[in-house]
Protein backbone atom coordinates (compact mmCIF):
# COMPACT_ATOMS: atom_id res chain seq x y z
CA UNK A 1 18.75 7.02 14.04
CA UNK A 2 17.02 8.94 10.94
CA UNK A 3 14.89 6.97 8.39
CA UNK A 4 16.16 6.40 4.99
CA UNK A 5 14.51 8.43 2.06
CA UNK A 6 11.84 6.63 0.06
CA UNK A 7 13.92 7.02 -3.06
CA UNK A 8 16.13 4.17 -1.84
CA UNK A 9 12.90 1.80 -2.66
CA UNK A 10 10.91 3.69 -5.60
CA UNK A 11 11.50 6.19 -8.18
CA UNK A 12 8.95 8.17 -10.76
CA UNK A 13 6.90 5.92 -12.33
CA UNK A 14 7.09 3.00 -10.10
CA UNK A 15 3.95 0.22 -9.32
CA UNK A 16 3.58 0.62 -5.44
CA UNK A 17 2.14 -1.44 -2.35
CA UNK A 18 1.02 1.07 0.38
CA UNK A 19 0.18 -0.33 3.70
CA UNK A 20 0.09 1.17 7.37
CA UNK A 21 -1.06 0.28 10.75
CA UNK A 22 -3.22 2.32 13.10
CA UNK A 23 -1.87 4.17 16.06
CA UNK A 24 -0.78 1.40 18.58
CA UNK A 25 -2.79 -1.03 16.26
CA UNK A 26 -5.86 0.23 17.19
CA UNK A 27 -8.94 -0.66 15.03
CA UNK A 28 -9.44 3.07 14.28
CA UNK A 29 -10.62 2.32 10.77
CA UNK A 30 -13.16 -0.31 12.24
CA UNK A 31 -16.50 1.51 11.81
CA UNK A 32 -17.92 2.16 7.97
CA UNK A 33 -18.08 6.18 8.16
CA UNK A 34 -13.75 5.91 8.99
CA UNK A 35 -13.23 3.99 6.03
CA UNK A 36 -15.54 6.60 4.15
CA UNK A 37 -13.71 8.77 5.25
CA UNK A 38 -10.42 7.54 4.37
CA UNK A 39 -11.99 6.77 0.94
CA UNK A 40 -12.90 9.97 -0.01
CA UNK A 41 -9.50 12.05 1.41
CA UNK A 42 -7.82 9.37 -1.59
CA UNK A 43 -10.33 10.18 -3.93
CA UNK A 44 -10.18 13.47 -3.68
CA UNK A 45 -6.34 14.21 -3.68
CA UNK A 46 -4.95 11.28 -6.19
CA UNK A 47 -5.13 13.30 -9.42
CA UNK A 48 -3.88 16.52 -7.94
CA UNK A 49 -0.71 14.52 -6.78
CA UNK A 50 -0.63 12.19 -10.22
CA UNK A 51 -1.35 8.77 -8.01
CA UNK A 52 -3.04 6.45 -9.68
CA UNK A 53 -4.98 3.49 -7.41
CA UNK A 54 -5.22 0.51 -9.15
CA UNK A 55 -6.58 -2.04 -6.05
CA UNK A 56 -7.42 -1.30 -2.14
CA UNK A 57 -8.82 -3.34 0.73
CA UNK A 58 -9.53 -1.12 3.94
CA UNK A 59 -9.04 -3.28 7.00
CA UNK A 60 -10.08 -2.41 10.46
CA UNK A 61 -6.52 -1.03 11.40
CA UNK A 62 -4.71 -0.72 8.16
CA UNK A 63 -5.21 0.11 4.75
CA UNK A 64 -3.65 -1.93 1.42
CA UNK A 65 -3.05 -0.11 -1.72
CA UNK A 66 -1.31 -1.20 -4.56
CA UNK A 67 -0.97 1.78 -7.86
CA UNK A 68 1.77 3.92 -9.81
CA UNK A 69 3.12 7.07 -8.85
CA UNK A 70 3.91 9.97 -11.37
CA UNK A 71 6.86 11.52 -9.52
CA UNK A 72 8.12 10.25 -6.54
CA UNK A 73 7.91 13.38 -4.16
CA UNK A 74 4.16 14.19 -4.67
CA UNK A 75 3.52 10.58 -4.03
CA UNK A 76 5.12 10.98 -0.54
CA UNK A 77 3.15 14.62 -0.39
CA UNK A 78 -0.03 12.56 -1.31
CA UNK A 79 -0.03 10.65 1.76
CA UNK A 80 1.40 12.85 4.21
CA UNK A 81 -1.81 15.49 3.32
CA UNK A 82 -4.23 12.09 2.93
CA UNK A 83 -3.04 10.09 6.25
CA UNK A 84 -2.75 13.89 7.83
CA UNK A 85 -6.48 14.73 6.76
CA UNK A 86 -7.99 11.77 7.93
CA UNK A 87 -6.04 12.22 11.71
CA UNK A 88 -7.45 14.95 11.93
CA UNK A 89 -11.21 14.61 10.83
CA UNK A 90 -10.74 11.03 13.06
CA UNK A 91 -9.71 12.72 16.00
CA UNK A 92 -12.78 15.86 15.55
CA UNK A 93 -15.05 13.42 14.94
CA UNK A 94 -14.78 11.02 18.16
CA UNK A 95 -13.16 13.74 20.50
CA UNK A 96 -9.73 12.29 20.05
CA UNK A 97 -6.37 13.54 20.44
CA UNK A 98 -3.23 11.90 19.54
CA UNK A 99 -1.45 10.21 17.02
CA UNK A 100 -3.88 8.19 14.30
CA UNK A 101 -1.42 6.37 11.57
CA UNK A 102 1.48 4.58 13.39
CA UNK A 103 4.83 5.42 11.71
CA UNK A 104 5.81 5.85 8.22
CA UNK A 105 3.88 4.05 5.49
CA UNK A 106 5.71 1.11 3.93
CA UNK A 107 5.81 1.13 0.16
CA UNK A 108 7.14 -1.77 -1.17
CA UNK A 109 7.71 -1.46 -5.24
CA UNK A 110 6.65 -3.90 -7.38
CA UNK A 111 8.22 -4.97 -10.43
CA UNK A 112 5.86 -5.31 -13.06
CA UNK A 113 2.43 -4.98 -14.23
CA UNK A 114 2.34 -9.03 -13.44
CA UNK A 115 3.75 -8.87 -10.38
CA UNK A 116 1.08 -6.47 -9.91
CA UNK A 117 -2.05 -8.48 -10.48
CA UNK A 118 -0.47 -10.96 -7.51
CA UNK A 119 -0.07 -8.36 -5.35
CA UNK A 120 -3.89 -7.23 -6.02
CA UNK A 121 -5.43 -10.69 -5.25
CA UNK A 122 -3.25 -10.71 -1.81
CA UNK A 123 -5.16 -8.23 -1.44
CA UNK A 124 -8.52 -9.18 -2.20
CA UNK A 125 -7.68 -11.98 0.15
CA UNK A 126 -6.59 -10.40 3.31
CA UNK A 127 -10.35 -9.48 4.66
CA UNK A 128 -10.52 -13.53 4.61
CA UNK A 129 -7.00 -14.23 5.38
CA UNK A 130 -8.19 -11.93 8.92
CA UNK A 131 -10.87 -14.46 9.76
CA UNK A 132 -13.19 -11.34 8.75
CA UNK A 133 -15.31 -12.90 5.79
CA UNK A 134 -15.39 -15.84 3.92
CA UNK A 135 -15.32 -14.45 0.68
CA UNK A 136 -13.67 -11.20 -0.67
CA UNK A 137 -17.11 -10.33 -2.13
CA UNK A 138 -18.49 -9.78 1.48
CA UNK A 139 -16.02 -6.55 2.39
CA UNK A 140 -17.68 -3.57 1.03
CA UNK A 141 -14.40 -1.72 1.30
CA UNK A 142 -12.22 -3.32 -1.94
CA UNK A 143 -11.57 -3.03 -4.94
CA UNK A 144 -12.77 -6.63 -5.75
CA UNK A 145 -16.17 -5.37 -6.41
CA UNK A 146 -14.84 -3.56 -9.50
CA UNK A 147 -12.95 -5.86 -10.90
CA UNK A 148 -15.04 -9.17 -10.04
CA UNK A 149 -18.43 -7.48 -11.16
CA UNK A 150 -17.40 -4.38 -12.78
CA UNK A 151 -19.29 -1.96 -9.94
CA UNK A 152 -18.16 1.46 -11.18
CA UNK A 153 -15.29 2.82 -8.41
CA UNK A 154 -14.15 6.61 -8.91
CA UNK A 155 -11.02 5.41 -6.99
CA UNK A 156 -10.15 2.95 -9.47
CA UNK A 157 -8.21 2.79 -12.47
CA UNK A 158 -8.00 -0.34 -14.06
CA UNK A 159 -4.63 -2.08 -14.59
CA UNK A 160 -3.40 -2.99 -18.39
CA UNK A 161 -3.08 -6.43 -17.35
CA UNK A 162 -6.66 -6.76 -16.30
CA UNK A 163 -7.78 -5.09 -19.50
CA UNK A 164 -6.05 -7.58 -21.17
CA UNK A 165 -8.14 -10.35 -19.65
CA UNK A 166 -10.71 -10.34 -21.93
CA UNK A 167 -12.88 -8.68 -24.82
CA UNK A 168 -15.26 -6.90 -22.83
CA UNK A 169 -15.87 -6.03 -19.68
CA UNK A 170 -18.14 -9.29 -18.49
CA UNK A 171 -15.24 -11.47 -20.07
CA UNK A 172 -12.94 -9.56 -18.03
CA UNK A 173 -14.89 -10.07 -14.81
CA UNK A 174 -15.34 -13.27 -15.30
CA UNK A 175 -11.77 -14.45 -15.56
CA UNK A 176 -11.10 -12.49 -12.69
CA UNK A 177 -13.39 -14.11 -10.43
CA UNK A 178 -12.21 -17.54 -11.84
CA UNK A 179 -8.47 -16.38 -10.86
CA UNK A 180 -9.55 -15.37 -7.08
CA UNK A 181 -11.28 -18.96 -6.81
CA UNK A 182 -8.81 -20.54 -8.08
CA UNK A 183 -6.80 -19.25 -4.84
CA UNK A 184 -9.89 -19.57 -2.52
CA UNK A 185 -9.57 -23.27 -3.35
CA UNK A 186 -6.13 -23.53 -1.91
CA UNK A 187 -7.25 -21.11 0.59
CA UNK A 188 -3.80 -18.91 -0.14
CA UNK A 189 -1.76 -22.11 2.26
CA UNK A 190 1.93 -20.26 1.18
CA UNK A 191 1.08 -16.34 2.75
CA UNK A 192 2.88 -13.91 0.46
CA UNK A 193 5.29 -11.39 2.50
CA UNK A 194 3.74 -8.04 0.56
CA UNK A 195 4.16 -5.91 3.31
CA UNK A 196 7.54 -7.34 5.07
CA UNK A 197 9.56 -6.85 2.15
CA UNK A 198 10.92 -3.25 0.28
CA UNK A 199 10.99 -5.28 -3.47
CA UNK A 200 8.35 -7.31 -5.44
CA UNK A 201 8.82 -8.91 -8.57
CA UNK A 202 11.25 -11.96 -10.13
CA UNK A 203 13.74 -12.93 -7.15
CA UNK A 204 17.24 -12.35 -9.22
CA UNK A 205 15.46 -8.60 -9.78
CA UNK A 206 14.58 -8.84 -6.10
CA UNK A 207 17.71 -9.46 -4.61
CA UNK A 208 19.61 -7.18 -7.18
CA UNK A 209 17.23 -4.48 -5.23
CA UNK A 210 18.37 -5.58 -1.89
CA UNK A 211 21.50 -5.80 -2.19
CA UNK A 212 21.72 -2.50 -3.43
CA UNK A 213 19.64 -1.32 -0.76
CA UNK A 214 21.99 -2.30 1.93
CA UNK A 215 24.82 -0.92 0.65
CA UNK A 216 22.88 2.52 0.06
CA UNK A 217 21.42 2.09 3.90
CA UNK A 218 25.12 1.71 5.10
CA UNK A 219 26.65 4.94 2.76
CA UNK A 220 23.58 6.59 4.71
CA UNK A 221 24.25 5.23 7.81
CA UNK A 222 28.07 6.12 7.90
CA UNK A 223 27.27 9.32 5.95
CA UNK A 224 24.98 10.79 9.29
CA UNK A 225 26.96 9.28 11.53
CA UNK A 226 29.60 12.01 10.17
CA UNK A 227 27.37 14.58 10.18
CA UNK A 228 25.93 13.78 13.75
CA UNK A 229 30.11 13.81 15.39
CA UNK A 230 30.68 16.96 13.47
CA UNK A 231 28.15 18.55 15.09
CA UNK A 232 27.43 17.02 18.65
CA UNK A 233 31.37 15.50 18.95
CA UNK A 234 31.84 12.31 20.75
CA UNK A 235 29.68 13.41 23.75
CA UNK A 236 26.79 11.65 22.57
CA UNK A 237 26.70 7.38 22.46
CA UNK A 238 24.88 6.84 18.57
CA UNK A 239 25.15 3.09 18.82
C-alpha cells in the first residue's frame, strides 16, 4: 500500500514537528561527532530550502524538530538531501552499509505559534523524560541552551512568541527557564502525544484536521486501488 502525500498534513507556511527513528532503532546518533554531524547537514541546507528551525533536541536514535516551512515541497526536499547526507557520511565514516533513518519522517503540524512554545518544552524535556539527564541544561545537543541562557545557535531562529516574553534578552531567558521549571516540578506526569499524532493545536481544530484526513486517506485509498486493478487486474490480492 503507497504512503499518503505530506500535503494531506501541512501546507506552505505551516509550524512543523519533525521526528524520526534510527534504522531498526539503533542508537546511530549516540556518539557527539553523529549529532555534529547531523547538526551541521541542517545548518547548512535550511536557508537554501526556506526552513526555518525554531527548537531541536538530538537524541541518541532520533531527532525532534519543531519550525515553519516556506513551501511545502522544498521542505520535503530539505530532508530527503539532509537525512540522505548524513546516511551517507554515517555509513563512510564507521564502514557501514545499509539503511540509516528508518522510514519516512513524521511531521505533525502545529497550529499556532502557542501551540508551538508547548511543543518546544516537550522537547526540551525528552533528554530527561529518556532517563538521560536530570535537567534539560545537561544535553549539549538542544536548543534549550539558546533560549534558557541566550548561547548564540546559527541553527536557531527565535520564535515570536518567545520574543514576546520579555524586554530584552535576559528577561526573555529568564521567563523561559521559569516556564521549563515550572514543568520540571510536575516532572511532565500527563506525556504529550507530539509524535503519535498528524495535528497539534486546540482539539475542535484538531479533530476538524482528522476528520478530514480520513476521508482524504480513503479518496486515496479507493483512488489507487483503481489505478492498481486497471493495471495488474484482479490477479493480485491488495487487501
Amino acid at each position: 500500500m503507497p504512503s499518503f502525500p505530506r500535503y494531506y498534513i501541512l501546507e506552505n507556511q505551516s509550524l512543523f514537528h519533525v521526528t524520526w527513528k534510527c534504522h531498526n532503532n539503533d542508537w546511530l546518533l549516540k556518539t557527539d561527532w553523529a549529532k555534529k554531524l547531523y547538526y551541521d547537514l541542517l545548518l547548512k541546507y535550511k536557508d537554501r530550502y526556506g526552513v526555518e528551525i525554531y527548537a531541536y533536541c538530538l537524541m541518541d536514535n532520533h531527532p525532534h524538530l519543531t519550525g515553519k516551512l516556506k513551501c511545502l515541497k522544498d521542505f520535503s526536499d530539505f530532508f530527503r538531501v539532509v537525512n540522505s547526507c548524513f546516511a551517507r557520511a554515517y555509513n563512510k565514516k564507521v564502514g557501514r552499509r545499509g539503511q540509516v533513518v528508518m522510514d519516512r519522517f513524521k511531521s505533525p503540524r502545529i497550529e499556532t505559534e502557542a501551540d508551538l512554545f508547548k511543543v518546544m518544552f516537550y522537547i526540551d524535556l525528552n533528554p530527561k523524560r529518556a532517563g538521560k539527564v536530570i535537567h534539560p541544561k545537561q544535553n549539549r545537543f538542544s536548543s534549550y541552551h539558546h533560549y534558557a541562557y541566550g548561547k548564540k545557535d546559527e541553527l536557531i531562529t527565535s520564535t515570536p512568541t518567545y520574543l514576546g516574553l520579555g524586554k530584552n534578552g535576559k528577561e526573555r531567558q529568564k521567563i523561559y527557564r521559569e516556564l521549563v521549571a515550572k514543568i520540571l516540578k510536575h516532572d511532565w506526569k500527563i506525556k504529550k502525544p507530539y509524535s503519535s499524532t498528524p495535528f497539534i493545536g486546540n482539539p475542535i481544530w484538531v479533530n476538524q484536521k482528522v476528520k478530514t484526513l480520513k476521508e482524504a486517506q480513503a479518496n486515496y485509498y479507493r483512488d489507487w486501488k483503481q489505478r492498481y486493478h486497471q493495471r495488474f487486474g484482479n490477479s493480485h490480492d491488495t487487501t
